[in-house]
C-alpha atoms as a PDB file:
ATOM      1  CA  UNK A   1      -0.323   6.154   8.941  1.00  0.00           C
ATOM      2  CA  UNK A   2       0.879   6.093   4.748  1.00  0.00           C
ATOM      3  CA  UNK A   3      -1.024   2.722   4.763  1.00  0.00           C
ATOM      4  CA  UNK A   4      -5.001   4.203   6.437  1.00  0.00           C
ATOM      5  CA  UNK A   5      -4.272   7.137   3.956  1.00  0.00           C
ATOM      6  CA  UNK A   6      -3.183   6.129   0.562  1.00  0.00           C
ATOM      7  CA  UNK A   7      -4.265   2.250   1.258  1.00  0.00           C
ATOM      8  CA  UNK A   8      -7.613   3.459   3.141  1.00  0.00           C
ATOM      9  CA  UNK A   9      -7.393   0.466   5.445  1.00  0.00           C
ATOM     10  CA  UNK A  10      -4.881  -0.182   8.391  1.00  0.00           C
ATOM     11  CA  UNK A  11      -1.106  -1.940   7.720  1.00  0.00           C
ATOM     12  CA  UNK A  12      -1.930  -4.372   9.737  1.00  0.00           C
ATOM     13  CA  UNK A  13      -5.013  -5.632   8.107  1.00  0.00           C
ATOM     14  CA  UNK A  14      -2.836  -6.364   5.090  1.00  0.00           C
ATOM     15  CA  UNK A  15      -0.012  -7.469   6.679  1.00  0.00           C
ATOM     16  CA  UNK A  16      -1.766 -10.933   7.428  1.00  0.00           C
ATOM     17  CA  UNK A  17      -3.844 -10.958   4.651  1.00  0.00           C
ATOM     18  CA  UNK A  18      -3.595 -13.664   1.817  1.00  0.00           C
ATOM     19  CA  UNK A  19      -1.741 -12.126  -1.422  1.00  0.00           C
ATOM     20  CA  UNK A  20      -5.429 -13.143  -3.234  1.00  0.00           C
ATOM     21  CA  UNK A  21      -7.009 -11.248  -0.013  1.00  0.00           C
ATOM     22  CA  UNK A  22      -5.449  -8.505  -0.604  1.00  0.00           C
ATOM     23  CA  UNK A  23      -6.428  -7.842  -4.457  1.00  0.00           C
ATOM     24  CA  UNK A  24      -9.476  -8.115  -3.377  1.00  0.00           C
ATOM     25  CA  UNK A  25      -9.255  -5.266  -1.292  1.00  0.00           C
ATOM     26  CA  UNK A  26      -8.232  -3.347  -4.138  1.00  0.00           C
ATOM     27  CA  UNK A  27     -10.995  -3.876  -6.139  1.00  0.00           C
ATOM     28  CA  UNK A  28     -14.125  -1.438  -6.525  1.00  0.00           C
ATOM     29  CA  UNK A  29     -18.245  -2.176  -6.396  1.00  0.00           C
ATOM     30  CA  UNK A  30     -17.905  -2.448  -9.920  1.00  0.00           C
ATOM     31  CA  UNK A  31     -14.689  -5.015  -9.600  1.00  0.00           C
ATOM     32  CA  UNK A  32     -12.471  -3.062 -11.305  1.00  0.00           C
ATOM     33  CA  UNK A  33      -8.932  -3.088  -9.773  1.00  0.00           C
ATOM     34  CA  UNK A  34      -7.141   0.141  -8.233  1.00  0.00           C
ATOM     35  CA  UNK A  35      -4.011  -1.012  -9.540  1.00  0.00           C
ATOM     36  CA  UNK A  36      -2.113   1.991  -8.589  1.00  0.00           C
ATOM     37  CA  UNK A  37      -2.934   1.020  -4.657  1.00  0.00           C
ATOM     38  CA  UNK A  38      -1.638  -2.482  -5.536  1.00  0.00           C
ATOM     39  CA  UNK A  39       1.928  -1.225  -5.939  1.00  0.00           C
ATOM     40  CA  UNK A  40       1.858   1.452  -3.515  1.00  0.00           C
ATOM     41  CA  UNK A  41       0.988  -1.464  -1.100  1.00  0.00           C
ATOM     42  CA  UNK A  42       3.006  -4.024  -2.475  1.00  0.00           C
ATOM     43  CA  UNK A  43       5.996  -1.340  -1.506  1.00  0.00           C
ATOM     44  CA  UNK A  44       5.002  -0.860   1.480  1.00  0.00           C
ATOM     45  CA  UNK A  45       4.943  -4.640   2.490  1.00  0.00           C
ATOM     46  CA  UNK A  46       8.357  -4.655   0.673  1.00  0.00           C
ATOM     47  CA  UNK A  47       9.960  -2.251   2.864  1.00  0.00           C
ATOM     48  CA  UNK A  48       8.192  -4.006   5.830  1.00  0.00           C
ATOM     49  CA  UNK A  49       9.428  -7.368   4.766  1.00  0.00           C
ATOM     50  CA  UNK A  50      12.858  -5.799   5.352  1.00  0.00           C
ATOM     51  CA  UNK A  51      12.283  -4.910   8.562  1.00  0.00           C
ATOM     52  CA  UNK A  52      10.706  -8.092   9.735  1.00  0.00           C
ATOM     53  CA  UNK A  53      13.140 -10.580  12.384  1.00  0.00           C
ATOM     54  CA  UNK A  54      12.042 -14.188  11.475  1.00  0.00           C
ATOM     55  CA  UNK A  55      12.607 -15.175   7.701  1.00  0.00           C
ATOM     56  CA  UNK A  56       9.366 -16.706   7.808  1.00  0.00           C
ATOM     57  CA  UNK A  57       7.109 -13.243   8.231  1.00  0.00           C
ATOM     58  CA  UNK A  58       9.905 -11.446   5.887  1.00  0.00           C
ATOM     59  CA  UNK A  59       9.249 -14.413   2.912  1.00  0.00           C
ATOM     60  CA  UNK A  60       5.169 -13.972   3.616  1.00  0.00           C
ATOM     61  CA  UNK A  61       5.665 -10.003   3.045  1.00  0.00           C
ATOM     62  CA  UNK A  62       7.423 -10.814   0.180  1.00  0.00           C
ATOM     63  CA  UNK A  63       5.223 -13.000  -1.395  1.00  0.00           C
ATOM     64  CA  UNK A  64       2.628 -10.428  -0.928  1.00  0.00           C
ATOM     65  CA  UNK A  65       4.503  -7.815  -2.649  1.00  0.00           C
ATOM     66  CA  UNK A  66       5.287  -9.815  -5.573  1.00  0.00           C
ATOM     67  CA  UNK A  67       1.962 -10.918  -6.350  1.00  0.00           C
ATOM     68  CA  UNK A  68       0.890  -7.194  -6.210  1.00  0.00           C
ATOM     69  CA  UNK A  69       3.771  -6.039  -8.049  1.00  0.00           C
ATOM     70  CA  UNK A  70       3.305  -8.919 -10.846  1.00  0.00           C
ATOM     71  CA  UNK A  71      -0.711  -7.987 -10.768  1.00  0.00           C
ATOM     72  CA  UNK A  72      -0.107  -4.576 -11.263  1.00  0.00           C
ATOM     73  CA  UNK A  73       2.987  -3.446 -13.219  1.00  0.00           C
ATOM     74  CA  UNK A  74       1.426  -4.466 -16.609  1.00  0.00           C
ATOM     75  CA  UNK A  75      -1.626  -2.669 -15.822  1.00  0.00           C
ATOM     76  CA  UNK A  76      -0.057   0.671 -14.453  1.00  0.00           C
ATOM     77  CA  UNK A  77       2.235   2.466 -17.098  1.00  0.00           C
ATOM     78  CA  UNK A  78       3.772   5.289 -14.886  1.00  0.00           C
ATOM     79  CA  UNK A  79       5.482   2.333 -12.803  1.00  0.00           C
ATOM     80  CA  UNK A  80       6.714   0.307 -15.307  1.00  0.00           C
ATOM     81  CA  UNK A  81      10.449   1.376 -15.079  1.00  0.00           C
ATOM     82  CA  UNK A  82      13.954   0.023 -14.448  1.00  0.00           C
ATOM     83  CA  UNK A  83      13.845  -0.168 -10.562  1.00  0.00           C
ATOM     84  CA  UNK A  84      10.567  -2.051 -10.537  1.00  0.00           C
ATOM     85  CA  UNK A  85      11.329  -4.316 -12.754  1.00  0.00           C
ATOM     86  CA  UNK A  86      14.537  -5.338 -10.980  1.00  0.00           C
ATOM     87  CA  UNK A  87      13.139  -5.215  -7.449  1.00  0.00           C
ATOM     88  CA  UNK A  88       9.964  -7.794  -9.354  1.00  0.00           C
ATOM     89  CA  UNK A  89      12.819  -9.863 -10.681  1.00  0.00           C
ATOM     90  CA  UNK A  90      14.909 -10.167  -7.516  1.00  0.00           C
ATOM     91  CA  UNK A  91      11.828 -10.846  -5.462  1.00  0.00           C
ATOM     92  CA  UNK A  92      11.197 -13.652  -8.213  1.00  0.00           C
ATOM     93  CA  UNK A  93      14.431 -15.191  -8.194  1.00  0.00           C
ATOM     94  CA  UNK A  94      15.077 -14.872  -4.005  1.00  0.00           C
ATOM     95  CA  UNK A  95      11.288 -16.865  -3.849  1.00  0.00           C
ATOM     96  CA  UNK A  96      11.340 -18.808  -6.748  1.00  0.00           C
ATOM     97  CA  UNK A  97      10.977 -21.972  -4.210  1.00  0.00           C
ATOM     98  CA  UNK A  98       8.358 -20.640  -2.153  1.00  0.00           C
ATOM     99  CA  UNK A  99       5.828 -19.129  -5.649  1.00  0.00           C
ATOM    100  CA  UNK A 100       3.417 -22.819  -5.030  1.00  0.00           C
ATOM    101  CA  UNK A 101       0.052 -22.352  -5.883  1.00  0.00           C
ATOM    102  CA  UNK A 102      -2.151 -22.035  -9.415  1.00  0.00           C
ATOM    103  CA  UNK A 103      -2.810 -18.379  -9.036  1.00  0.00           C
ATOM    104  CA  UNK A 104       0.337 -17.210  -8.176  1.00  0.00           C
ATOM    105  CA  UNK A 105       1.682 -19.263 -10.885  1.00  0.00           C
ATOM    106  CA  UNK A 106      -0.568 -17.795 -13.611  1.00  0.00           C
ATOM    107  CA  UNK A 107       0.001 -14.158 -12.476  1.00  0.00           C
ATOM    108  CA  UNK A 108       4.035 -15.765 -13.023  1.00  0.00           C
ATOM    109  CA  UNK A 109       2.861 -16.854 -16.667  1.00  0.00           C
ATOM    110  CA  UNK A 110       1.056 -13.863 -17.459  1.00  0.00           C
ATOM    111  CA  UNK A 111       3.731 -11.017 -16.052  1.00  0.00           C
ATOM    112  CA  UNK A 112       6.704 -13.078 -18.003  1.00  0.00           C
ATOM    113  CA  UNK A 113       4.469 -12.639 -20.919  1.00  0.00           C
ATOM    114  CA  UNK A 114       4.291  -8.978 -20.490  1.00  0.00           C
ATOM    115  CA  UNK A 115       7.631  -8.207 -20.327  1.00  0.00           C
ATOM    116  CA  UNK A 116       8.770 -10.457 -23.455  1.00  0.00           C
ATOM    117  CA  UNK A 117       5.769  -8.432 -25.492  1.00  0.00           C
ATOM    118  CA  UNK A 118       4.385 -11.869 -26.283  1.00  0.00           C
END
């Protein structure tokens, strides 16, 4: 229900979506990015991860989340706080092994730069 009303589309739609799928769902006709929506989703697959049985659908959540979190965070002020910057880094280090792939890798580059102010 939270995920047709603040997310506008159904949970399960973005449960199997690609992390890059997903973005794209957040973006407007004009492409600009609801980057709010990116971390109230990227929560929600969170908290879903933690729910999930196999390791394998909980590490796919979390991959999701992190590239929404990492996305979004430096773009959206009113979330960049303690907690979400922990959960990021703890979602970083527990998938460090599993982050493969150039765009995930640059949203890595470009987050680490945000928080160091460089």
């Amino acid at each position: 229900m939270a995920s047709r009303y603040y997310l506008k589309t159904d949970l399960a739609l973005l449960e199997f979506s690609r992390p890059e799928q997903l973005l794209e769902h957040f973006k407007s006709y004009t492409n600009d990015i609801d980057y709010e929506r990116c971390i109230l989703c990227a929560d929600l697959l969170h908290e879903l991860a933690l729910l999930k049985t196999t390791p394998e659908e909980a590490k796919r959540l979390k991959i999701s989340s992190l590239y929404l979190y990492i996305t979004a965070l430096p773009k959206q002020p009113q979330f960049q706080n303690e907690d979400y910057f922990r959960k990021t880094s703890s979602l970083i280090e527990e998938l460090q092994i599993h982050l493969h792939g150039h765009d995930i890798q640059e949203k890595l580059k470009s987050y680490r730069k945000f928080l160091t102010g460089n």
